[in-house]
N, C-alpha and C. Protein backbone atom coordinates (compact mmCIF):
# COMPACT_ATOMS: atom_id res chain seq x y z
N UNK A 1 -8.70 -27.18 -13.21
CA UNK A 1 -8.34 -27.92 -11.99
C UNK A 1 -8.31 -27.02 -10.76
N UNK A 2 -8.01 -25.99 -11.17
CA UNK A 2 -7.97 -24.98 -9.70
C UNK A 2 -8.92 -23.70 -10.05
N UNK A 3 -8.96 -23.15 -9.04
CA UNK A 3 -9.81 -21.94 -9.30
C UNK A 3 -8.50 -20.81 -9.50
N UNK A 4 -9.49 -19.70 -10.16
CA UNK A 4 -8.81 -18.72 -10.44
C UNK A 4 -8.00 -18.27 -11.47
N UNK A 5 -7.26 -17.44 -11.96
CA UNK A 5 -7.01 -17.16 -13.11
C UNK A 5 -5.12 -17.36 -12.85
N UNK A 6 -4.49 -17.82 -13.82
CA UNK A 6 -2.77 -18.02 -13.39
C UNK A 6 -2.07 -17.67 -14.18
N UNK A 7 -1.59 -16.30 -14.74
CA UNK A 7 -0.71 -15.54 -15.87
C UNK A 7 -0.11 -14.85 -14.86
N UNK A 8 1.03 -14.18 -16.10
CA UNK A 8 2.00 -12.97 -15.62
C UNK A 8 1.40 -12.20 -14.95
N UNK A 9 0.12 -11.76 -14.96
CA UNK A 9 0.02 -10.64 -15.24
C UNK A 9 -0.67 -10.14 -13.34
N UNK A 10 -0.56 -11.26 -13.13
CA UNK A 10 -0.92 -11.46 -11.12
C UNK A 10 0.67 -11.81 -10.29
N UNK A 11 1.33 -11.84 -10.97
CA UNK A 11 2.31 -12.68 -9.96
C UNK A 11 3.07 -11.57 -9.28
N UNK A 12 2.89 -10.13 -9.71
CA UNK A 12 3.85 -9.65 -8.75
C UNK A 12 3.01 -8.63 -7.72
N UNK A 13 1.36 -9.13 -7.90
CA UNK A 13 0.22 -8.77 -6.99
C UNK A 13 0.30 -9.88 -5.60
N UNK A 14 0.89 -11.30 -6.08
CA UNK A 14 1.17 -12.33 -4.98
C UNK A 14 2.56 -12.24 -4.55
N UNK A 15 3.67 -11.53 -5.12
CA UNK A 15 4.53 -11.30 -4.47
C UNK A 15 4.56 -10.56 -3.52
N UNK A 16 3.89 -9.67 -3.92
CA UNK A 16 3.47 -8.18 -2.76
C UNK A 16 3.39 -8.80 -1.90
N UNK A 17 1.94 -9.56 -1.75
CA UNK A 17 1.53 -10.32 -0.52
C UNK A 17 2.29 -11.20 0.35
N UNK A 18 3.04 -11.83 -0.65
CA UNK A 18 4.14 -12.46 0.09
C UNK A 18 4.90 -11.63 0.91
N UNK A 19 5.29 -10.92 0.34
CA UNK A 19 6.51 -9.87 0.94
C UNK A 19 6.05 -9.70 2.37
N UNK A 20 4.57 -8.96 2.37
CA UNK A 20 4.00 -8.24 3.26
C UNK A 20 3.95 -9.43 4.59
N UNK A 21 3.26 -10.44 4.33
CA UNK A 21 3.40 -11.67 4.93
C UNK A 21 4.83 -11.62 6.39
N UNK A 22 5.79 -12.09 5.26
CA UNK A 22 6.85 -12.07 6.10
C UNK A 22 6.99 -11.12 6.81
N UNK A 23 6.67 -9.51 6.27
CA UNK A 23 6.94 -8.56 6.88
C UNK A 23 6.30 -8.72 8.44
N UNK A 24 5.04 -8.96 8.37
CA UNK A 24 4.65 -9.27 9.67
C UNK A 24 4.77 -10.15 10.56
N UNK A 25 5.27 -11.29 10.06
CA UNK A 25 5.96 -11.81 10.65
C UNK A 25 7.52 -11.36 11.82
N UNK A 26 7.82 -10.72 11.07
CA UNK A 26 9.16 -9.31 11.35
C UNK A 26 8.71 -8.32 12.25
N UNK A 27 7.17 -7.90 11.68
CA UNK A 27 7.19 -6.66 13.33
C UNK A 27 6.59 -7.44 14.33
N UNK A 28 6.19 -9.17 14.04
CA UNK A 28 5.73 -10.01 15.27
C UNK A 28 7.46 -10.19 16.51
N UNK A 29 8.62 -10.16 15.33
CA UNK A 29 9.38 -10.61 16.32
C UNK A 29 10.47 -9.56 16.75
N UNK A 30 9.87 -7.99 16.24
CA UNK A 30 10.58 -6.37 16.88
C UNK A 30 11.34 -6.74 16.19
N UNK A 31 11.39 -7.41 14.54
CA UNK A 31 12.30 -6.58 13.41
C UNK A 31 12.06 -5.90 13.26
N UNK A 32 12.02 -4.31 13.52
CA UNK A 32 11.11 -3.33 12.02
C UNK A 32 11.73 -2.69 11.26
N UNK A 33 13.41 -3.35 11.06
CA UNK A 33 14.33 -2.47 10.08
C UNK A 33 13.53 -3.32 9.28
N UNK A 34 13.59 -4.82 9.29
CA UNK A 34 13.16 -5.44 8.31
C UNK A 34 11.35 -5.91 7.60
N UNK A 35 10.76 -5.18 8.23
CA UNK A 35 9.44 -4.59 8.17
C UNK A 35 9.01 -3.68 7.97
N UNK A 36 9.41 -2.97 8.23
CA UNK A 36 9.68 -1.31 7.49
C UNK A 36 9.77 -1.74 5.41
N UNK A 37 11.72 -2.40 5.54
CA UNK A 37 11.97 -2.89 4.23
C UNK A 37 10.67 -3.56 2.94
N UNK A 38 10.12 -4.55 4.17
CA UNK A 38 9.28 -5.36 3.64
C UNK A 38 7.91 -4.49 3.05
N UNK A 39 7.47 -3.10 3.91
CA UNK A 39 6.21 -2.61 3.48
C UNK A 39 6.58 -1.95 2.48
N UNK A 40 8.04 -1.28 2.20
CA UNK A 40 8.19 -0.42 1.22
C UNK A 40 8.42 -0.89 -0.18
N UNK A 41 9.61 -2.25 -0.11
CA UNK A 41 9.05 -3.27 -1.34
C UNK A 41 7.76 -4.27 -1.82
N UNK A 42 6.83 -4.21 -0.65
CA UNK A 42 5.67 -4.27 -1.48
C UNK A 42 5.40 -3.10 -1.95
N UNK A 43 5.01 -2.45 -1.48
CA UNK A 43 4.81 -1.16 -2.34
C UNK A 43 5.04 -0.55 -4.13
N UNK A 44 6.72 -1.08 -3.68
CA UNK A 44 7.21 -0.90 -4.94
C UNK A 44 6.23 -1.67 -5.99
N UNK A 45 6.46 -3.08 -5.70
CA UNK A 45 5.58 -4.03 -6.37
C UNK A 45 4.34 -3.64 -6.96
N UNK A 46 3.52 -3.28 -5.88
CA UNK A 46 2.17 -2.48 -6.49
C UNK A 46 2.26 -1.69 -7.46
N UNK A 47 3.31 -0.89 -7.23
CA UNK A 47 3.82 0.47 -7.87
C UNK A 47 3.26 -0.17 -9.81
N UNK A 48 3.97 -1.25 -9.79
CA UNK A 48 3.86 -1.24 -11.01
C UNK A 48 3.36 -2.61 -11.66
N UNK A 49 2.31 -3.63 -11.04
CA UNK A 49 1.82 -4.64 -11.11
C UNK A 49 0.44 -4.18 -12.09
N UNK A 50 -0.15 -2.88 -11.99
CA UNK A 50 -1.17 -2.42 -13.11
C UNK A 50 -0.51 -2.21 -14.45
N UNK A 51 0.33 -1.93 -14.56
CA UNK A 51 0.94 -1.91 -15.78
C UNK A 51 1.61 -3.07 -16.52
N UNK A 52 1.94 -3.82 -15.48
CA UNK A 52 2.51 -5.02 -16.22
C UNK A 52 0.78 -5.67 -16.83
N UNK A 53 0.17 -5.77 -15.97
CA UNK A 53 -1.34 -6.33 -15.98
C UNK A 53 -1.81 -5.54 -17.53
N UNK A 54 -1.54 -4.71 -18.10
CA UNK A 54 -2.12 -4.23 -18.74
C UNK A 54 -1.55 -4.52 -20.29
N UNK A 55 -0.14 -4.85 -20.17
CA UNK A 55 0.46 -5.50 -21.44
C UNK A 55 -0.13 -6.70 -21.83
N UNK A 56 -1.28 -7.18 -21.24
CA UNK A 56 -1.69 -8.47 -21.98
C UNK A 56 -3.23 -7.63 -22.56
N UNK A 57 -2.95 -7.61 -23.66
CA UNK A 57 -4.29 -7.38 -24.46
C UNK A 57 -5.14 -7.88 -24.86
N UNK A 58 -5.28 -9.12 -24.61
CA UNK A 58 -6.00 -10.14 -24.62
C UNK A 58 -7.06 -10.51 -23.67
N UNK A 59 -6.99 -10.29 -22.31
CA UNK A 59 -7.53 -10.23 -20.93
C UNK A 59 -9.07 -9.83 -21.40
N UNK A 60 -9.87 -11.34 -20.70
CA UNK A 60 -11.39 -11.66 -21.09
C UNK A 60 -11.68 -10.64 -19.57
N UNK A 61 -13.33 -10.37 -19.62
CA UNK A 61 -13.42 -9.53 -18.81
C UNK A 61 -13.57 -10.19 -16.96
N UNK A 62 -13.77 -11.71 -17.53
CA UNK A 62 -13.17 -12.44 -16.67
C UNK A 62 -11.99 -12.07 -15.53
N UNK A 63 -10.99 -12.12 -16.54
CA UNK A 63 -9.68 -11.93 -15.86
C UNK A 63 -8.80 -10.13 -15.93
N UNK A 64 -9.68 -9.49 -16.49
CA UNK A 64 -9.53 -8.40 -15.68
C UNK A 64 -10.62 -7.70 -14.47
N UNK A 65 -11.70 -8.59 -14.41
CA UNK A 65 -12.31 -8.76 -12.79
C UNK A 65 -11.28 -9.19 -11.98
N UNK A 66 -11.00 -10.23 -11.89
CA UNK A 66 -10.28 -10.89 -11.22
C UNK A 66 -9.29 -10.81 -11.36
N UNK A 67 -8.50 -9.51 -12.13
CA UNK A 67 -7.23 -8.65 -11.54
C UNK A 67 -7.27 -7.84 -10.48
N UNK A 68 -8.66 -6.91 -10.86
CA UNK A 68 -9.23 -6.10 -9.81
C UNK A 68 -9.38 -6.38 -8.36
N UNK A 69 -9.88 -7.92 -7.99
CA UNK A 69 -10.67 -8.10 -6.95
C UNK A 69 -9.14 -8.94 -6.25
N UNK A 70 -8.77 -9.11 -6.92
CA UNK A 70 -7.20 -10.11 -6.33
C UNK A 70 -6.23 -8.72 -5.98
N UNK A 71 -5.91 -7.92 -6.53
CA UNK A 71 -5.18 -6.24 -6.11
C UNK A 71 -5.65 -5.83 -4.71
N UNK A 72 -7.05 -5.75 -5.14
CA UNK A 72 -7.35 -5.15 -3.57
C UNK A 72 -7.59 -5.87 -2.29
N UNK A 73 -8.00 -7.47 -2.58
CA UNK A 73 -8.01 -7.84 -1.16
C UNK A 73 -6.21 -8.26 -0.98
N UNK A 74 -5.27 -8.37 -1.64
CA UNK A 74 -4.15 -8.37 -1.32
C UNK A 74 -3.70 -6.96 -0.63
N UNK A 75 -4.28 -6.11 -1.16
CA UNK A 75 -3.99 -4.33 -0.89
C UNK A 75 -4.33 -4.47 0.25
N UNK A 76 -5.42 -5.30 0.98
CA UNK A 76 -6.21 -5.30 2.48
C UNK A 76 -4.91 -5.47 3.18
N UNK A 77 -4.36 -6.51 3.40
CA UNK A 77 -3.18 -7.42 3.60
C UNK A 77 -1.77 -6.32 3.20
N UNK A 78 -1.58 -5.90 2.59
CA UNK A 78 -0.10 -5.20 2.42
C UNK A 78 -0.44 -4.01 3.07
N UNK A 79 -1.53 -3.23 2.76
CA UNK A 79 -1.44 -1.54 2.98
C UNK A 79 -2.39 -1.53 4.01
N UNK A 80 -3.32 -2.57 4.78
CA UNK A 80 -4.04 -2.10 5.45
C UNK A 80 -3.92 -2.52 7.01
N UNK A 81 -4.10 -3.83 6.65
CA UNK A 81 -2.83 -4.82 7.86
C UNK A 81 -1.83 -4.40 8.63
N UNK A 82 -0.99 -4.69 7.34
CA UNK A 82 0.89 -4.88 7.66
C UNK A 82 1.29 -3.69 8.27
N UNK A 83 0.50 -2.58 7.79
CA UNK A 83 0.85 -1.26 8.54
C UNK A 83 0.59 -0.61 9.93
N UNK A 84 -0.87 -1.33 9.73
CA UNK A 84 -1.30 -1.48 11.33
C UNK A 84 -0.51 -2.18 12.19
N UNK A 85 -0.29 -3.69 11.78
CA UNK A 85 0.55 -3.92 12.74
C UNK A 85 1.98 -3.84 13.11
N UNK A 86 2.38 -3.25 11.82
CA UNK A 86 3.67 -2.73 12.62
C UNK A 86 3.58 -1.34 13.58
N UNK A 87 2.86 -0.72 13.21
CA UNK A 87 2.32 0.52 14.31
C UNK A 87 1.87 -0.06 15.72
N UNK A 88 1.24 -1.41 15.59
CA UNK A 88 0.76 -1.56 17.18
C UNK A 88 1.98 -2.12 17.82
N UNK A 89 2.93 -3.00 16.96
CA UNK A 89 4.38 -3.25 17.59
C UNK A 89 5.55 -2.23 17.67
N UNK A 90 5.03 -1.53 16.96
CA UNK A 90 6.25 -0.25 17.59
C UNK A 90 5.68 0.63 18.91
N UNK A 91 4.64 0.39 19.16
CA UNK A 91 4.34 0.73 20.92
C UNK A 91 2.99 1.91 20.13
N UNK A 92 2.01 1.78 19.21
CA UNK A 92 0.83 2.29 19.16
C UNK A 92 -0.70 1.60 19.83
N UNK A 93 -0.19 1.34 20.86
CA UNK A 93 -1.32 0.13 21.52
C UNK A 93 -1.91 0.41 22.76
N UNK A 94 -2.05 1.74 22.81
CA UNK A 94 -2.86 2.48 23.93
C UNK A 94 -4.36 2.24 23.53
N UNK A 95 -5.64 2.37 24.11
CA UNK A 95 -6.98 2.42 23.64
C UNK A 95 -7.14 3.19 22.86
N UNK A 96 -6.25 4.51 22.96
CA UNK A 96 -6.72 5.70 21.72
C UNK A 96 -5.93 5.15 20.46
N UNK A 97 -4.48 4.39 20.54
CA UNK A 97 -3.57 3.81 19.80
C UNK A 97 -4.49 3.19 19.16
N UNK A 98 -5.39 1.85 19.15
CA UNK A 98 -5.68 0.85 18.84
C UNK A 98 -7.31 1.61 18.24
N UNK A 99 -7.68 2.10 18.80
CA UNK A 99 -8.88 3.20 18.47
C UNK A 99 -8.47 3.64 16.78
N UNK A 100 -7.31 4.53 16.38
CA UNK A 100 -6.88 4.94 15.45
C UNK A 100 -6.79 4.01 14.31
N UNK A 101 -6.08 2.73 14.96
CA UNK A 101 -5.58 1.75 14.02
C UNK A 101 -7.10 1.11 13.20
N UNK A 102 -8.00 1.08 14.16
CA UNK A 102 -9.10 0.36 13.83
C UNK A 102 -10.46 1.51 12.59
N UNK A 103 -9.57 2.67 13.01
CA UNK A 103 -10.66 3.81 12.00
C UNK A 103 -9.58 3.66 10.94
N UNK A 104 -8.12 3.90 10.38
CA UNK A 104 -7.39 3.56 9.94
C UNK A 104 -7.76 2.21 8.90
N UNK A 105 -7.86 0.89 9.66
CA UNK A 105 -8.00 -0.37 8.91
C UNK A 105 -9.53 -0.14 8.09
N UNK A 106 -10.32 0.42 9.00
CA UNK A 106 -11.83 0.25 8.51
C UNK A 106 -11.58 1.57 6.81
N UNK A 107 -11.18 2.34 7.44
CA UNK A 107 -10.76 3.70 6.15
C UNK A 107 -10.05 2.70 4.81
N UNK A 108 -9.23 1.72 5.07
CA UNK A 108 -8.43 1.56 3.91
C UNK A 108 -9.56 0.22 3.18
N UNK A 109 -10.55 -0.42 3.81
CA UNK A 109 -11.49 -1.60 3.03
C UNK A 109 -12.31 -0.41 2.82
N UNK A 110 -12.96 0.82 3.04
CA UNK A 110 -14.20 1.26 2.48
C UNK A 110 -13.08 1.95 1.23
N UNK A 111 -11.87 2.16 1.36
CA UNK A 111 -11.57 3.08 0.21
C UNK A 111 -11.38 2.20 -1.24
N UNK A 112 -10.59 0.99 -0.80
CA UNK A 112 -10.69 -0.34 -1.59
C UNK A 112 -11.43 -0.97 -2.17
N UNK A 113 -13.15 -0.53 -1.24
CA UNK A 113 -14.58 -1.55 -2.08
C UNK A 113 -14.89 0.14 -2.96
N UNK A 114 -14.18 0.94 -2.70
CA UNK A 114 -15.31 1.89 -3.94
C UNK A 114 -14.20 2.14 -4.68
N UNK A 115 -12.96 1.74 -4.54
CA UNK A 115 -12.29 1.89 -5.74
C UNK A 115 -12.46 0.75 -6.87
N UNK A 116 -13.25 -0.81 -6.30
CA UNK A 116 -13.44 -1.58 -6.99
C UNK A 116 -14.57 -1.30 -7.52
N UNK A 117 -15.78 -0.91 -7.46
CA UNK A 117 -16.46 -0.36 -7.58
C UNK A 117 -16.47 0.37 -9.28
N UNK A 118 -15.90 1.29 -8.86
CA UNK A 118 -15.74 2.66 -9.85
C UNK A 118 -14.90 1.99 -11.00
N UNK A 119 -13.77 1.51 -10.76
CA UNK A 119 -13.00 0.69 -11.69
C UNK A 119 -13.62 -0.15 -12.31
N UNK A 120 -14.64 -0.98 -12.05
CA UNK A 120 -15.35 -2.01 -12.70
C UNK A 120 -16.04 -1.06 -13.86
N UNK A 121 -16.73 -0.02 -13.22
CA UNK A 121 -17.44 0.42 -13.94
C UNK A 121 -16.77 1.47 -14.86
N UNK A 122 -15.59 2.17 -14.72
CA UNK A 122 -14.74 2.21 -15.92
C UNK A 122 -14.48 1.62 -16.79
N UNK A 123 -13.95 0.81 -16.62
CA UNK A 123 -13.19 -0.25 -17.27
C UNK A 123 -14.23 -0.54 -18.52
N UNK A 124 -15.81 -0.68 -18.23
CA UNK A 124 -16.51 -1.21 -19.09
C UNK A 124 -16.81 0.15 -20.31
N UNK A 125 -16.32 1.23 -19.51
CA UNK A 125 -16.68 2.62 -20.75
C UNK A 125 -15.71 2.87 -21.46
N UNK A 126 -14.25 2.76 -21.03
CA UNK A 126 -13.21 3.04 -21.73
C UNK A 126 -11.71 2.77 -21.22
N UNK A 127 -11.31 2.56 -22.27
CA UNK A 127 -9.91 2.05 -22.18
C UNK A 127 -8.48 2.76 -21.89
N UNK A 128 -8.83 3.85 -21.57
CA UNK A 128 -7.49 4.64 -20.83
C UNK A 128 -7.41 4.49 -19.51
N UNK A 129 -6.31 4.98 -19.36
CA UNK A 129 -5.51 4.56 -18.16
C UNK A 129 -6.10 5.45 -17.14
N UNK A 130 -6.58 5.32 -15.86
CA UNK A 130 -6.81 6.33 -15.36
C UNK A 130 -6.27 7.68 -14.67
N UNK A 131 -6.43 8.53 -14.63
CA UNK A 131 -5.75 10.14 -14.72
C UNK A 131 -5.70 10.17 -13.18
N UNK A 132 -6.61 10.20 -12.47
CA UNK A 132 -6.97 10.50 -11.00
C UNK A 132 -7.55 9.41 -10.22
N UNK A 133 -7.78 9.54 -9.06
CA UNK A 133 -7.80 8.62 -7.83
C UNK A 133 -8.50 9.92 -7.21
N UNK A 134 -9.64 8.97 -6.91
CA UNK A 134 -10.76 9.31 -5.47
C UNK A 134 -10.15 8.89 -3.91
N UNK A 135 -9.73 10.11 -3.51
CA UNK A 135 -9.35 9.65 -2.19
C UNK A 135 -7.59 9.33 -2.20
N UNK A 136 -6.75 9.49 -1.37
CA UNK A 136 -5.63 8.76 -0.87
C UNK A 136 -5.53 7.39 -1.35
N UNK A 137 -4.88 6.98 -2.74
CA UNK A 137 -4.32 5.75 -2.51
C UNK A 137 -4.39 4.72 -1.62
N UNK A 138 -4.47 3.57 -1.17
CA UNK A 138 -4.17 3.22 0.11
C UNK A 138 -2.60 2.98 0.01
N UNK A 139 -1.85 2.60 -1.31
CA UNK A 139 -0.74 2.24 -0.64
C UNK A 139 0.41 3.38 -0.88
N UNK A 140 -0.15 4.09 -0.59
CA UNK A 140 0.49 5.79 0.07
C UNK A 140 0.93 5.70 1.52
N UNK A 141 0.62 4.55 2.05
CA UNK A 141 1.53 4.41 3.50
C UNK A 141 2.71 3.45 3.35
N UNK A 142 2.87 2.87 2.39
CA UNK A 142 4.04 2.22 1.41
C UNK A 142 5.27 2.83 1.64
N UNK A 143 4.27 4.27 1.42
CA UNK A 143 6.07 5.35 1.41
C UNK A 143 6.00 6.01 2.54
N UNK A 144 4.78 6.81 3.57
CA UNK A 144 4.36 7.29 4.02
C UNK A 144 5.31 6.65 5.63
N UNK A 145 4.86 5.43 6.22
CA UNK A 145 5.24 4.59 7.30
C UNK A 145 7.00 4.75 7.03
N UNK A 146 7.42 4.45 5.90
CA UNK A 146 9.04 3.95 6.18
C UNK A 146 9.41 5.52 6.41
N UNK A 147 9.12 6.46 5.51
CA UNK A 147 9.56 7.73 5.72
C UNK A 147 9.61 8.16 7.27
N UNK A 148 8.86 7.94 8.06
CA UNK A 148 8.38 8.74 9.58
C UNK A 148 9.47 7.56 10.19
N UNK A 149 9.64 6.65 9.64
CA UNK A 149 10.40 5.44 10.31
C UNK A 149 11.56 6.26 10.60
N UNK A 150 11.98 6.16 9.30
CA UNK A 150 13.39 7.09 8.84
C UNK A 150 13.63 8.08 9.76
N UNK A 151 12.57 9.05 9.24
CA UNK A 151 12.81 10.47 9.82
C UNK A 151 12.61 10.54 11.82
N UNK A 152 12.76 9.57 12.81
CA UNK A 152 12.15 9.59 13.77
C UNK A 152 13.40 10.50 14.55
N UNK A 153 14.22 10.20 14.38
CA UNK A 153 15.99 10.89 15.05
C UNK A 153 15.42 12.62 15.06
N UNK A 154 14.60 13.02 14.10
CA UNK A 154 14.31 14.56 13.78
C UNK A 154 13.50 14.95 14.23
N UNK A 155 12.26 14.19 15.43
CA UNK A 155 11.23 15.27 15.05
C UNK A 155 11.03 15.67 16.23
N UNK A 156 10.60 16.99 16.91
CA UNK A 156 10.27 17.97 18.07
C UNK A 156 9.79 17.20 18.87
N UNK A 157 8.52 16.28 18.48
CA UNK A 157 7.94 15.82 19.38
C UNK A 157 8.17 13.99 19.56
N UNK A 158 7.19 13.27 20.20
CA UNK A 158 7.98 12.03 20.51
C UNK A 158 7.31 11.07 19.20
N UNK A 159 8.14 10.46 18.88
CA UNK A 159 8.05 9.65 17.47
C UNK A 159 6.29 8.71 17.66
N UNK A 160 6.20 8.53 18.77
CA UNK A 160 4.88 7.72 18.41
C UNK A 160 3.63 8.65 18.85
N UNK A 161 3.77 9.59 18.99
CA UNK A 161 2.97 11.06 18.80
C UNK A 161 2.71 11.32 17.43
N UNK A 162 3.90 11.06 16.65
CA UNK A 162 4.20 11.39 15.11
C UNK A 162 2.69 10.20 14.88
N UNK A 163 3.39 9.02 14.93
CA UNK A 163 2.59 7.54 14.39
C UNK A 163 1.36 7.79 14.72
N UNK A 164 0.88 8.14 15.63
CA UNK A 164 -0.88 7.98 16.01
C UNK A 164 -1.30 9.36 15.28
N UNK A 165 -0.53 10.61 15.09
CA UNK A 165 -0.85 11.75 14.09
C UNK A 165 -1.24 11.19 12.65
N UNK A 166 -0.48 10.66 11.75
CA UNK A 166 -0.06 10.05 10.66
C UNK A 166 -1.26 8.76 10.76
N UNK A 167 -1.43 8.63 11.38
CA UNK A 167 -2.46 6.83 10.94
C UNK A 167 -3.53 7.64 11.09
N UNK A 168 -3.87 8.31 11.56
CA UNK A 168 -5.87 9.14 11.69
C UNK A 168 -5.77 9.97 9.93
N UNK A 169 -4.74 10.84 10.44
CA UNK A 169 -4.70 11.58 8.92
C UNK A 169 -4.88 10.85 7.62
N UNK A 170 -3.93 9.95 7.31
CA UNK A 170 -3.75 9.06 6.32
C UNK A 170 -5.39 8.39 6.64
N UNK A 171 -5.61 7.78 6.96
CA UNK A 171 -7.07 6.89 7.07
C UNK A 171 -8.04 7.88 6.76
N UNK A 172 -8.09 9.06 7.26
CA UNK A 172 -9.11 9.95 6.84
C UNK A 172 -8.89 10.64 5.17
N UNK A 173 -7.77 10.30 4.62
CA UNK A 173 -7.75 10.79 3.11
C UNK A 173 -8.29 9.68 2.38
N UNK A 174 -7.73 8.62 2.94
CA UNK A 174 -8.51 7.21 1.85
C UNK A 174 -9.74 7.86 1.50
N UNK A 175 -10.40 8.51 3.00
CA UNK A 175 -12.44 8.52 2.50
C UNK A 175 -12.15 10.08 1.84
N UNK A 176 -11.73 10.86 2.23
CA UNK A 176 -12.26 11.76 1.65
C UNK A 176 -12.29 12.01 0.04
N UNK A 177 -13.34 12.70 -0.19
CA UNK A 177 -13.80 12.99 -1.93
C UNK A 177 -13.48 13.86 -2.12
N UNK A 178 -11.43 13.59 -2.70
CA UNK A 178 -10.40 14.74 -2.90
C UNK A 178 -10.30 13.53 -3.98
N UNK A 179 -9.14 14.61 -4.99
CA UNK A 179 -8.88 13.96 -6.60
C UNK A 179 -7.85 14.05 -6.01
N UNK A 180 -6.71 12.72 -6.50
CA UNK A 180 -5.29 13.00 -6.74
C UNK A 180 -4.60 12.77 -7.40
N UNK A 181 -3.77 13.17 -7.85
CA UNK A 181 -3.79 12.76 -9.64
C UNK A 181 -2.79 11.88 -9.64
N UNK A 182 -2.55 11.07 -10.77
CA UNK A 182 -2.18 9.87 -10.26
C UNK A 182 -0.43 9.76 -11.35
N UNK A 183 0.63 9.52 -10.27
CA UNK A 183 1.77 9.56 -10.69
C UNK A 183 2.17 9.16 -12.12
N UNK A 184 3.09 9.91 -12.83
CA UNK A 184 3.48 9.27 -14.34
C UNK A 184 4.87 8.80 -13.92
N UNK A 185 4.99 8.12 -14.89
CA UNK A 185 6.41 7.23 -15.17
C UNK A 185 7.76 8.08 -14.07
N UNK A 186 7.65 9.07 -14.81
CA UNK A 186 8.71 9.89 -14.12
C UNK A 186 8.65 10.16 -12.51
N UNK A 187 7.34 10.38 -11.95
CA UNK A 187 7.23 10.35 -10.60
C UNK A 187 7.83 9.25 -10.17
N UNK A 188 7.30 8.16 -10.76
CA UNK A 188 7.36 7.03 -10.62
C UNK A 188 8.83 6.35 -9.95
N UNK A 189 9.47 6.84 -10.93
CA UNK A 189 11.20 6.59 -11.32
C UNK A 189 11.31 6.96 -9.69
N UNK A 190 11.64 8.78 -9.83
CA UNK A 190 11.49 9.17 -8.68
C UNK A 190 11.33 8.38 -7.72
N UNK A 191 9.84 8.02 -6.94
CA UNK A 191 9.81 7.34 -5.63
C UNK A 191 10.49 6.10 -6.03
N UNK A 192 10.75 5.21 -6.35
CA UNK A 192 11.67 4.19 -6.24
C UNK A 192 13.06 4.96 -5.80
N UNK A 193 13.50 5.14 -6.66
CA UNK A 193 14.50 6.01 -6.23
C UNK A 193 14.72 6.49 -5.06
N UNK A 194 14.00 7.20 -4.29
CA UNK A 194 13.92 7.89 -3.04
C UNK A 194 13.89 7.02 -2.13
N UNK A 195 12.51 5.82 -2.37
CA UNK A 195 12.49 4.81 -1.44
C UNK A 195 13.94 3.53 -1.65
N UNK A 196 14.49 3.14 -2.44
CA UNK A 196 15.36 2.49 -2.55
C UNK A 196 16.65 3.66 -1.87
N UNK A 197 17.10 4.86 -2.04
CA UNK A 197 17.67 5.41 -1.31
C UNK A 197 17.95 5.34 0.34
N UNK A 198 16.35 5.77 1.01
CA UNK A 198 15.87 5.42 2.20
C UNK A 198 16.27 4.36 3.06
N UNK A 199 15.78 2.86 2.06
CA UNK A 199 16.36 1.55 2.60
C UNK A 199 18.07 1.76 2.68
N UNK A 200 18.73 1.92 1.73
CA UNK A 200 19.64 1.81 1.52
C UNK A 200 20.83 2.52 2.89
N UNK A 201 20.33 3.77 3.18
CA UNK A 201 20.46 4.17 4.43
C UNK A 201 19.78 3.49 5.87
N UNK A 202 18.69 2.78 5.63
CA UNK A 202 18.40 2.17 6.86
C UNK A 202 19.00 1.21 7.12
N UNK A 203 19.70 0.20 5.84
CA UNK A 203 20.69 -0.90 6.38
C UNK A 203 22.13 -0.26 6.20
N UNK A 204 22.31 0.88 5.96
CA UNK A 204 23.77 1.79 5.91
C UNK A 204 24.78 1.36 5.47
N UNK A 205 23.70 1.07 3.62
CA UNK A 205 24.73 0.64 2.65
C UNK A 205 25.40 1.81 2.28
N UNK A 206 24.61 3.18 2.43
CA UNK A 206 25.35 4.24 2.07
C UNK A 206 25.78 4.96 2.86
């Protein structure tokens, strides 16, 4: 009756999106405690939506395509989007501002179509998990954005000096053909941790 595939094993790839959604909605109306919140719990989400995806052993090659291709154009939307525009609403909207954002957005779909790419064509040789990542993650600004959020009270120079530094850099790792090896469980633990810390101080539960 409908298109598309409808198990566990997507729903917390559409939560993300959801999340992210509202989030922008939030830096539309100069929330960005709560947009900030919103990019870092999608994040989380991502964090671990391949693994849940992967407890179904059953998955025709059907529907682990169309795990793949549903991750990343949601990834467009959480990590490529939402980040941009909370950067152009926190005052990154000069020509060179908007210049950045746009090498930035374009960096995170070319890093996304060759990670689909390569993954497809894994996937069909073998069944381990993968070790490394071509390029910067994209949703390495997940943690990346709330952190500089955080840290803005500290730094020498003026905080949206920081932001237009940070969005060229980050956009230029997506492309580059650097390995990075890709977090285990324990990292894992870790950044939740850190990032649930973070929030936790930005609404000054602690």
């Amino acid at each position: 009756m409908f298109l598309g595939f409808y198990d566990y094993t997507v729903v917390l790839t559409y939560i993300s999106l959801g999340i992210s959604v509202f989030g922008i909605t939030m830096a539309l109306e100069g929330n960005f405690r709560m947009a900030i919140f919103c990019l870092a719990l999608s994040g989380l989400c991502d964090m671990f939506d391949g693994k849940i995806a992967r407890t179904k052993k059953n998955r025709t090659e059907d529907e682990k395509n169309f795990g793949i291709q549903i991750d990343s154009l949601c990834d467009v939307v959480c990590f490529g989007v939402f980040p941009a525009m909370i950067c152009y609403c926190l005052g990154v909207n000069t020509p060179a501002g908007v210049a950045a954002l746009i090498f930035y957005s374009i960096a995170s779909v070319i890093r996304l179509a060759y990670f689909n790419v390569t993954e497809a064509k894994r996937q069909t040789q073998t069944e381990e998990n993968r070790k490394y990542y071509q390029g910067l993650p994209i949703t390495s600004m997940a943690i990346i954005l709330p952190f500089l959020y955080l840290m803005r009270r500290y730094y020498m120079i003026h905080f949206l000096i920081v932001i237009h530094i940070a969005v060229i850099i980050v956009g230029l790792l997506f492309i580059l053909n650097i390995k990075v090896k890709k977090p285990q469980n324990p990292v894992r633990i870790l950044l939740v941790v850190v990032v649930a810390l973070a929030l936790a101080k930005m609404f000054r539960l602690i």
